[in-house]
Protein backbone atom coordinates (compact mmCIF):
# COMPACT_ATOMS: atom_id res chain seq x y z
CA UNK A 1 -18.71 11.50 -87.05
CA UNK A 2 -20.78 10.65 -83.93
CA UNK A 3 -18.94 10.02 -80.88
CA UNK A 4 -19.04 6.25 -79.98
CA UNK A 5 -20.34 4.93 -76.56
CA UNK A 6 -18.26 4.02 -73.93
CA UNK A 7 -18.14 0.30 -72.99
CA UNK A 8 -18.72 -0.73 -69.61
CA UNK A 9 -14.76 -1.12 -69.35
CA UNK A 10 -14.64 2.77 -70.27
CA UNK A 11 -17.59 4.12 -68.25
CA UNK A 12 -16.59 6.43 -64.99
CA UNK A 13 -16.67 4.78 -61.81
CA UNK A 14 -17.01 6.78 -58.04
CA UNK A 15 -14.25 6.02 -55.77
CA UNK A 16 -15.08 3.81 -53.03
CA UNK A 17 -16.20 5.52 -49.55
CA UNK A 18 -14.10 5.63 -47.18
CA UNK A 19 -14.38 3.72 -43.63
CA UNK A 20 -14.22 6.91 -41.58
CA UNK A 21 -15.83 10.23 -42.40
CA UNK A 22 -12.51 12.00 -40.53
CA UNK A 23 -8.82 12.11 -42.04
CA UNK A 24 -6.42 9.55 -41.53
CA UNK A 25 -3.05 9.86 -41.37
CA UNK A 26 -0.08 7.03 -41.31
CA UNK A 27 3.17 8.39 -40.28
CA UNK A 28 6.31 5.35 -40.16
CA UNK A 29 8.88 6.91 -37.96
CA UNK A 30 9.01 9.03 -34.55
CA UNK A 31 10.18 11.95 -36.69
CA UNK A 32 7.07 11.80 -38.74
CA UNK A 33 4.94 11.74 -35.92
CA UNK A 34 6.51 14.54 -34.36
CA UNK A 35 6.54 16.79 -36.97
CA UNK A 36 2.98 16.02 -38.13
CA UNK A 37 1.70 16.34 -34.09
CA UNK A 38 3.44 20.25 -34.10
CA UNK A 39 -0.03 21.34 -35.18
CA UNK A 40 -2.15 20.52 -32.26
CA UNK A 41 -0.25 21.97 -29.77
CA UNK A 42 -2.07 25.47 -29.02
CA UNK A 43 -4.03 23.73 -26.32
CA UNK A 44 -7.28 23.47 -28.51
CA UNK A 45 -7.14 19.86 -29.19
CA UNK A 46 -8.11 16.83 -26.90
CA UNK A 47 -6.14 13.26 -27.52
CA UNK A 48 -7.17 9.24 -27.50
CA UNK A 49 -5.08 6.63 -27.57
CA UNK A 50 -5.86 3.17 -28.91
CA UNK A 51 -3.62 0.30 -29.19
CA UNK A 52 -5.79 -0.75 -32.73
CA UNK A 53 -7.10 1.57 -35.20
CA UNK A 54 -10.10 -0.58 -35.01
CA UNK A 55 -11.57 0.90 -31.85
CA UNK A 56 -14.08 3.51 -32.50
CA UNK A 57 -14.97 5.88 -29.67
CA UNK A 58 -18.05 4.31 -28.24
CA UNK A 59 -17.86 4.72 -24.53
CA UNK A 60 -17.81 1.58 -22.44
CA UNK A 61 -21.20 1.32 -21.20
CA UNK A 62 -22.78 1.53 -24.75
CA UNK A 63 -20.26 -1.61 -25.95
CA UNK A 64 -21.86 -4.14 -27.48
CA UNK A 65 -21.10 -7.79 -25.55
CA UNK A 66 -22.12 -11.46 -25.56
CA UNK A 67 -25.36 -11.42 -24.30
CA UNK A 68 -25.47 -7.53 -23.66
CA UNK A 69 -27.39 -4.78 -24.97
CA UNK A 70 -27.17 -1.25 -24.12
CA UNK A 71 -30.58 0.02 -22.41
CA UNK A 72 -30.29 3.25 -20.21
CA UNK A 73 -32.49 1.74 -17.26
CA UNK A 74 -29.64 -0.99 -17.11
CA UNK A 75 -27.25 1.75 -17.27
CA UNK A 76 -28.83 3.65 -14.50
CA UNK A 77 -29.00 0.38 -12.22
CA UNK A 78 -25.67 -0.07 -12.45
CA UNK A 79 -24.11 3.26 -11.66
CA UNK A 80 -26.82 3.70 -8.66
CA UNK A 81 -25.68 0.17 -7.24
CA UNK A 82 -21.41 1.25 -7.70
CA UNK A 83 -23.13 4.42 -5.61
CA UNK A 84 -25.02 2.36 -3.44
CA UNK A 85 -21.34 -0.26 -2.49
CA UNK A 86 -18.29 2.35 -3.02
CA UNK A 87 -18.96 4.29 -0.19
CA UNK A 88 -17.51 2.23 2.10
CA UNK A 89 -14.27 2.34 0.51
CA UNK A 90 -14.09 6.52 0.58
CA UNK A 91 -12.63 8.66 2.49
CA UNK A 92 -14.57 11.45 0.64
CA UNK A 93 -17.82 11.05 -0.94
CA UNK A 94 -18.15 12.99 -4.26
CA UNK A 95 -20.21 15.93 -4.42
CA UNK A 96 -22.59 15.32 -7.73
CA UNK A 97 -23.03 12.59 -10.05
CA UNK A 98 -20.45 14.18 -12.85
CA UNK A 99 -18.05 13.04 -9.62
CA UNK A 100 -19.65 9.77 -9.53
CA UNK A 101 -19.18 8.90 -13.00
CA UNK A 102 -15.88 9.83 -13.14
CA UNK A 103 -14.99 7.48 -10.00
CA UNK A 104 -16.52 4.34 -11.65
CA UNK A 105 -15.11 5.12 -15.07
CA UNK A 106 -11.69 5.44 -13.40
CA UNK A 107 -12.15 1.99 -11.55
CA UNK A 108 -13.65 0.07 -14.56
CA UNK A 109 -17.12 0.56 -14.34
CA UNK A 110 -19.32 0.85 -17.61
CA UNK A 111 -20.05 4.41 -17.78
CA UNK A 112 -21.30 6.90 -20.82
CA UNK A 113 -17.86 8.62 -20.46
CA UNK A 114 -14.65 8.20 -22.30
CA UNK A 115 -11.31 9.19 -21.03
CA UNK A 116 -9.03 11.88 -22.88
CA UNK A 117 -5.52 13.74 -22.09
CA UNK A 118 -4.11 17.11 -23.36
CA UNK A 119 -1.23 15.79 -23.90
CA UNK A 120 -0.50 14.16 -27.32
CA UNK A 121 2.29 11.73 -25.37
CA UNK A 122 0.04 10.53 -22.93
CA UNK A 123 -2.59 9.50 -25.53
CA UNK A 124 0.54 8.20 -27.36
CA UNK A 125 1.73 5.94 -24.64
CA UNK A 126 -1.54 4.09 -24.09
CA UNK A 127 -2.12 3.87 -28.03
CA UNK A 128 1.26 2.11 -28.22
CA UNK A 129 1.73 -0.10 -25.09
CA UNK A 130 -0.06 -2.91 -25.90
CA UNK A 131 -1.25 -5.41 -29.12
CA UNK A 132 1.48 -5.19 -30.79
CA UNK A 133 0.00 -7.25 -33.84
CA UNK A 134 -2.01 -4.74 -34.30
CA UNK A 135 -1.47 -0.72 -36.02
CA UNK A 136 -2.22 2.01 -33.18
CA UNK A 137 -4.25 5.13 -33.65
CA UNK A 138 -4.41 8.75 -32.07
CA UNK A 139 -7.34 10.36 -31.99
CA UNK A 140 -7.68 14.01 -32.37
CA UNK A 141 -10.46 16.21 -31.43
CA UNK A 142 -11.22 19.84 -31.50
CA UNK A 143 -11.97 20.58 -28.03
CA UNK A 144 -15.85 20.51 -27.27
CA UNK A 145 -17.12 22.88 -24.81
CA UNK A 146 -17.13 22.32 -21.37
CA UNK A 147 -20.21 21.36 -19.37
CA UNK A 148 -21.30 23.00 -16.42
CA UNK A 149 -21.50 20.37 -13.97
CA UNK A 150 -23.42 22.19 -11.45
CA UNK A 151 -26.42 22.78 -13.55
CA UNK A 152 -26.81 20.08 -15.74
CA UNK A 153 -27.74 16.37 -15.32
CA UNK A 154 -24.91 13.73 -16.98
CA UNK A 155 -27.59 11.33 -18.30
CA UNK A 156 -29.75 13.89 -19.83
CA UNK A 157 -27.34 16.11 -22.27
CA UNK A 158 -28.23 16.89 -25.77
CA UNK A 159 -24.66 17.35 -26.87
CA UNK A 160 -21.21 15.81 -26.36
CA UNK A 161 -19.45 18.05 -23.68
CA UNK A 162 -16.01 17.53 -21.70
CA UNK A 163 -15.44 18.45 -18.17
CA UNK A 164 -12.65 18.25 -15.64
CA UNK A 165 -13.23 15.83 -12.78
CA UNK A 166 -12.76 17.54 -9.20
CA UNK A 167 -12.18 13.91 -7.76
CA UNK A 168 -10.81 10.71 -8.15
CA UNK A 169 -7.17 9.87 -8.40
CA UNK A 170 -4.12 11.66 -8.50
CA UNK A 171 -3.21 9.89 -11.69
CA UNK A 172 -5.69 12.53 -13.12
CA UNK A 173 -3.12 15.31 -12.48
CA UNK A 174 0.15 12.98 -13.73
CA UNK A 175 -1.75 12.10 -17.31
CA UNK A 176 -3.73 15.53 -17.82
CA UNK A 177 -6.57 13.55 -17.87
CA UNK A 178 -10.54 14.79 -18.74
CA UNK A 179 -13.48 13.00 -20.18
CA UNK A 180 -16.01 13.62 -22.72
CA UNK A 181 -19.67 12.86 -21.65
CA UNK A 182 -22.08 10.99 -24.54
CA UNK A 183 -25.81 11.51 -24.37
CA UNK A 184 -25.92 8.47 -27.12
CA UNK A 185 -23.04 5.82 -25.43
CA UNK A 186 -24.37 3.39 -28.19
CA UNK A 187 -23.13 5.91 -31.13
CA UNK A 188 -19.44 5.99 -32.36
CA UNK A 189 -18.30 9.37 -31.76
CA UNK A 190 -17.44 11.32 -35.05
CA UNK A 191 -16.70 14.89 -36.11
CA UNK A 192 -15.66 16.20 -39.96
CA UNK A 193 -12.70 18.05 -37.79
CA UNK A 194 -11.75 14.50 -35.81
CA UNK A 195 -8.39 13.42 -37.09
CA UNK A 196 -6.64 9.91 -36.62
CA UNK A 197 -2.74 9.24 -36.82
CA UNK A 198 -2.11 5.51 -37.48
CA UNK A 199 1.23 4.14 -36.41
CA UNK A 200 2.00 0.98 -37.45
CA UNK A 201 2.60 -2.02 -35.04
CA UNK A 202 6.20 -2.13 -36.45
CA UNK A 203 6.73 0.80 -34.66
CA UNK A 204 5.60 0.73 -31.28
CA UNK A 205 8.51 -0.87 -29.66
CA UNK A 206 10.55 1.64 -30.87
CA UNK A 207 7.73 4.63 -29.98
CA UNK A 208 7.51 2.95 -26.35
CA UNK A 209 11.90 3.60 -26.17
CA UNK A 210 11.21 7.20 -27.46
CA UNK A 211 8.43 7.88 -25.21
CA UNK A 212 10.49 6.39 -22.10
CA UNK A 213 13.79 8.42 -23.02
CA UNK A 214 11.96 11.58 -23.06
CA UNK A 215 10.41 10.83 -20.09
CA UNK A 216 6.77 9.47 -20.60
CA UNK A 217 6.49 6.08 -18.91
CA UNK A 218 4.44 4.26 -16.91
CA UNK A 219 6.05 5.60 -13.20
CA UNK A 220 5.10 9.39 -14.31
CA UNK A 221 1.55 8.06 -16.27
CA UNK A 222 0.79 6.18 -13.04
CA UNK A 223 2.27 8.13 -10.33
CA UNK A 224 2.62 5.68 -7.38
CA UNK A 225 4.17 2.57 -6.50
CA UNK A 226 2.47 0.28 -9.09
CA UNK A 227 3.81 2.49 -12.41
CA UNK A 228 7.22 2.74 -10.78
CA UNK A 229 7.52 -1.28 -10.54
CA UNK A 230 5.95 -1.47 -13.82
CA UNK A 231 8.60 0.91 -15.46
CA UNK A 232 11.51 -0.86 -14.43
CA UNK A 233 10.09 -4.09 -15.91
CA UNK A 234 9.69 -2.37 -19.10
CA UNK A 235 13.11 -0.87 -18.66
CA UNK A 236 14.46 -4.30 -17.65
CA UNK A 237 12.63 -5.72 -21.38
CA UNK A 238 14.52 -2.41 -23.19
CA UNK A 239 18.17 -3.66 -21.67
CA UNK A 240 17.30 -7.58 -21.71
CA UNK A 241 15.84 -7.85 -25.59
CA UNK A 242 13.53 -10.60 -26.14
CA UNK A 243 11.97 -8.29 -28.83
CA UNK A 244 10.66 -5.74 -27.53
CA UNK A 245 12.59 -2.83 -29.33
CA UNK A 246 12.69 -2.94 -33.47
CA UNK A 247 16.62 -1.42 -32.95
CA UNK A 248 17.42 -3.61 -29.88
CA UNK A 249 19.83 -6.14 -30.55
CA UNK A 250 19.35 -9.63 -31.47
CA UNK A 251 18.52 -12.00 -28.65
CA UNK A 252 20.36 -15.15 -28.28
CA UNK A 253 19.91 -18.20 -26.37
CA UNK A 254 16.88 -18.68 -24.13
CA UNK A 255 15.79 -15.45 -25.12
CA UNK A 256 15.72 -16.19 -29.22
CA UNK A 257 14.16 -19.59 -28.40
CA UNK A 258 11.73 -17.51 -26.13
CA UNK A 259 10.96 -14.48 -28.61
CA UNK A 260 10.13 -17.60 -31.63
CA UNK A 261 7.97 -19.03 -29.45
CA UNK A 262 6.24 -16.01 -29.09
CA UNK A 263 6.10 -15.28 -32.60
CA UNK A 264 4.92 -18.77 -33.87
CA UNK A 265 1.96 -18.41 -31.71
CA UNK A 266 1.32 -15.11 -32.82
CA UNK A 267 1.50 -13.39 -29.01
CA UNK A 268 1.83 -9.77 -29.23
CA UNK A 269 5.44 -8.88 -27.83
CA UNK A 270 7.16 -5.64 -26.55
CA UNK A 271 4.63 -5.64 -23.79
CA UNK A 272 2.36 -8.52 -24.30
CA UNK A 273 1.97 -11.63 -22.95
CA UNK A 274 5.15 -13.77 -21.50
CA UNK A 275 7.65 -10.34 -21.75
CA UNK A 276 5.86 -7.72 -19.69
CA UNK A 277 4.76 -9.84 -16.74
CA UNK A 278 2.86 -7.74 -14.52
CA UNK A 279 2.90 -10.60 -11.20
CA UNK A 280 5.89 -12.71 -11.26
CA UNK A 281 4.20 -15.71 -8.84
CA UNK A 282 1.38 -15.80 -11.24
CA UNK A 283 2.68 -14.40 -14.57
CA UNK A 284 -0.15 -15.22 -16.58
CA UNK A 285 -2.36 -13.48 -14.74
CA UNK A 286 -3.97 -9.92 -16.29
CA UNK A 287 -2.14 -10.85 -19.62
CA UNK A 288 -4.65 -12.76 -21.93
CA UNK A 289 -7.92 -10.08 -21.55
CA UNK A 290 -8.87 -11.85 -18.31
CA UNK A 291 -11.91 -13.89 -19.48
CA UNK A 292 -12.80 -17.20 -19.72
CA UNK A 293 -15.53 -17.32 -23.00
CA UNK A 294 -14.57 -14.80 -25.44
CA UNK A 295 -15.74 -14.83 -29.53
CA UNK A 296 -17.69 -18.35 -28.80
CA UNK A 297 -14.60 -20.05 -27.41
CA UNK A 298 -14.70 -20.94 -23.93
CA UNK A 299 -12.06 -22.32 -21.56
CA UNK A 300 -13.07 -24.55 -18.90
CA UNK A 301 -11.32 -26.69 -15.84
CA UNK A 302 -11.64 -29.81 -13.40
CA UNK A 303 -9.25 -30.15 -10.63
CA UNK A 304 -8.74 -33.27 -8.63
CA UNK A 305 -6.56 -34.75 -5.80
CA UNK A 306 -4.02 -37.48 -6.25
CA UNK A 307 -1.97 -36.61 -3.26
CA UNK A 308 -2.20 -34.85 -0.46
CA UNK A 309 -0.21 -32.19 -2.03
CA UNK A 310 -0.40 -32.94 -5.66
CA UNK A 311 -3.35 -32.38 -7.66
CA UNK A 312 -4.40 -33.12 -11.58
CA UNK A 313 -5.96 -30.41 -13.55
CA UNK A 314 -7.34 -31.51 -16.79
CA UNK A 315 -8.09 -28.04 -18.79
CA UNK A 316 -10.56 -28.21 -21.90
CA UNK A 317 -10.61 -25.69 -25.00
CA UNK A 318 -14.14 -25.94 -26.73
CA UNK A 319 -16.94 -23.82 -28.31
CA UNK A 320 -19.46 -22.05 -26.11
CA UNK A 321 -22.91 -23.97 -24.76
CA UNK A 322 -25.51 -23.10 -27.84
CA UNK A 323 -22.69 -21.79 -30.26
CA UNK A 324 -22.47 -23.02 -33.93
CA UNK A 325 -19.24 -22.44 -34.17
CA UNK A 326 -16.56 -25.68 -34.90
CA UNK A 327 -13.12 -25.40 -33.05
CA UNK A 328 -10.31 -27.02 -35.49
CA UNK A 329 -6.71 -26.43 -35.96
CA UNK A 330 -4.26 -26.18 -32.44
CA UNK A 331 -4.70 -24.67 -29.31
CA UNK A 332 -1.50 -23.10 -27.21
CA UNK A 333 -1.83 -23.57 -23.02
CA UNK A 334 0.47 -21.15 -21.39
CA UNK A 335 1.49 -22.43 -18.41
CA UNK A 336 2.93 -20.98 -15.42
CA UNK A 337 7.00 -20.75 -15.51
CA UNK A 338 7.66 -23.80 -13.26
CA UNK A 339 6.86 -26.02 -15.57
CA UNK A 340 9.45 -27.50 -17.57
CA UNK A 341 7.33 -26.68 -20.57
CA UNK A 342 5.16 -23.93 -19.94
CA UNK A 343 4.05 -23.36 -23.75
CA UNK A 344 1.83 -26.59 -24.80
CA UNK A 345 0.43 -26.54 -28.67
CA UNK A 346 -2.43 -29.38 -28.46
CA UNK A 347 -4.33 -30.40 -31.72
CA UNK A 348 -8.25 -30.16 -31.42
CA UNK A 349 -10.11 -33.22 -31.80
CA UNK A 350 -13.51 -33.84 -32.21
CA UNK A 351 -14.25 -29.58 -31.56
CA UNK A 352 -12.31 -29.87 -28.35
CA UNK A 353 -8.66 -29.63 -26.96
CA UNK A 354 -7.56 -31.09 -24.08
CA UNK A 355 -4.44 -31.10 -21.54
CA UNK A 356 -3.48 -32.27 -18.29
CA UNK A 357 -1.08 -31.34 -16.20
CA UNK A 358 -0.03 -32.11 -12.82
CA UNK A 359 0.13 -29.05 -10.51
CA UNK A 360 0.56 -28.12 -6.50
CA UNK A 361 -1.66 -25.54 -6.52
CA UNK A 362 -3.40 -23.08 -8.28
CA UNK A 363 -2.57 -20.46 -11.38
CA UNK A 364 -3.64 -18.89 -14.28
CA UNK A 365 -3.71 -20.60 -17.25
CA UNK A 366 -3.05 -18.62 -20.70
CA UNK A 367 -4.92 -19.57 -23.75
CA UNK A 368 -4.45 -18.64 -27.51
CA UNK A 369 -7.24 -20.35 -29.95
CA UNK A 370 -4.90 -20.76 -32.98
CA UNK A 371 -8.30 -20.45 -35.30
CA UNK A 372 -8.88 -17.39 -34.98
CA UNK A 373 -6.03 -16.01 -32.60
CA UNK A 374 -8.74 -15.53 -29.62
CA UNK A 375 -7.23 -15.04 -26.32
CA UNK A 376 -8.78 -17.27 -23.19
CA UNK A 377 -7.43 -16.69 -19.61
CA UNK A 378 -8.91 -19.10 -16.54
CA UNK A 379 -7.48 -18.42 -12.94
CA UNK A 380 -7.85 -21.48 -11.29
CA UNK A 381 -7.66 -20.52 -8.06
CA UNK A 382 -11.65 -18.88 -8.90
CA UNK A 383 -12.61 -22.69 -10.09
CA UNK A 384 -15.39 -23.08 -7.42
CA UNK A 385 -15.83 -27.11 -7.95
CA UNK A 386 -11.60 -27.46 -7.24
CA UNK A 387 -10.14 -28.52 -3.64
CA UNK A 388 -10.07 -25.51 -1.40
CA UNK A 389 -5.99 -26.40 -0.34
CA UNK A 390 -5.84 -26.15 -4.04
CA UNK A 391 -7.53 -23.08 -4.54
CA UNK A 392 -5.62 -21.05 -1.56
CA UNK A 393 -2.07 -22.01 -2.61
């Protein structure tokens, strides 16, 4: 008898591709990790953390942003001008441009660099400090060969190479730091032998407790004044609750009524806005990304006198100048904590949401675009158009 033909419903099918051409690896507990990490530690392996598995290793400079495109004459411009305006700030000038870049990496500037530690906790500690609505991931790379700095031009290698920096910061030394230099910033860096451990966001809080009791946290990451205040706010959250540890214990009170606030508007805690605040006379400030038009939104304000020392700011949520995109749905205004209600939910109408709010002087302003959970953040004491009394107090 002849063999019959396979329906479609019977015919093979390939398994779908993959995302990444590298393995991935979940691991659900600290245990897990640990044991799983135990194979990377001969020194031959380079680490990355990133508070979403969605970040691909594209160094800064070659990020794609509204109304930017990479072009290397742009880049160049830019890293001769940070040249051209740092030096006053120095005490000593660096002594080639692999110095230079690492300097304006360090300090924020757009550079073809990105920024890895040999130590797996390091790497772990940024990947989990942050976003918590979001899984982390640790990137793992064999360890490329180093450049030599002294004969080679940064902005004209054929192949990805790491180096040490001889200048910069001491935080450097404290996170074990080193950077890999891209002579393609545009391209996602890959490698068959790059590995990725996801841990999931229901994790973190409890990572960021492991990581402090064994003694990673921010005042030995950031060795100075600034990670030792920032530690004992984070060891202040630990004690406290309001969330921030999956085996702390239930908060009660202010704090429950705080932590469901949190969680209704979908602000990442354990860290995140409203629990880790960073500048208690303007807490909102440095917690919402800093930026005032982000994914089409924008976030706008108009400040005027009614007093001599009372003022009326009327803040207004909308979609950017020349975007098609429609704002529906609610908008949440986080306020600075004198107010009596510092969270405000206001409904959109007609593409826009409005509220006003009677204020002495200035602050930042949080903003969380229920649509599409975009985070806004306006400072207005940097509204030009707004009294200057109002803008200095």
């Amino acid at each position: 008898m002849a063999p019959r033909k396979r329906t479609i419903a019977q015919k093979k099918t390939t398994p779908p591709k993959t995302n990444a051409p590298w393995e991935r690896r979940r691991v659900r507990s600290w245990a897990e990790f640990q044991k799983h990490i135990e194979q990377y530690l001969d020194g031959n392996y380079l680490f990355r953390g990133v508070t979403s598995v969605r970040h691909t290793l594209i160094p800064s400079v070659g990020r794609q942003r509204d109304g930017y495109g990479y072009k290397p004459s742009v880049e160049k411009d830019l890293f001769d001008q940070f040249k051209r305006e740092a030096l006053p700030f120095l005490a000593i000038r660096p002594v080639n441009d692999w110095e230079w870049l690492a300097l304006a990496q360090h300090y924020g500037v757009p550079t073809r660099l990105l920024d890895w530690s040999e130590a797996p906790s390091v790497s772990l500690f940024f990947a989990v400090w942050g976003n918590d609505d979001e899984d982390a991931g640790l990137y793992i790379i064999r360890r490329p060969v180093e450049v030599k700095a002294s004969k080679i031009n940064p902005f004209k290698v054929s192949d990805v190479h790491f180096f040490y920096p001889g200048y910069v910061t001491p935080r450097l030394v404290s996170q074990r730091g080193l950077f890999t230099v891209h002579p393609n910033p545009e391209e996602p860096y890959s490698s068959k032998e790059m590995q990725q451990i996801v841990i999931g966001k229901e994790c973190k809080a409890d990572f960021r407790r492991k990581l402090d009791s064994s003694g990673t946290h921010h005042a030995s990451i950031f060795a100075d004044l600034d990670g030792l205040s920032r530690r004992l706010v984070a060891v202040q959250g630990y004690r406290v609750g309001g969330m921030p540890l999956a085996s702390a214990t239930a908060p009660t009170g202010a704090a429950l009524e705080r932590a469901k606030t949190l969680i209704s508007n979908k602000v990442p805690t354990g860290g995140g806005p409203l629990v880790r605040k960073i500048n208690p006379r303007d807490p909102q400030k440095g917690q919402w990304g800093g930026q005032t038009s982000r994914n089409g939104w924008t976030v706008t304000a108009k400040v005027n006198a009614i007093e001599e020392d009372w003022f009326h700011t009327v803040l207004t949520v909308s979609a950017m100048p020349g975007s098609r995109r429609k704002l529906s749905g609610y908008i949440t205004f986080h306020l600075h904590d004198s107010f009596a209600k510092p969270v405000r939910r206001v409904k959109v109408v007609r593409g826009k949401a409005t509220l006003g709010v009677t204020t002495y002087g200035a602050f930042t302003v949080g903003v969380l675009i229920g649509l599409d959970d975009t985070m806004l953040e306006i400072d207005l004491a940097e509204v030009k158009s707004a009294p200057e009394t109002f803008r200095s107090r």
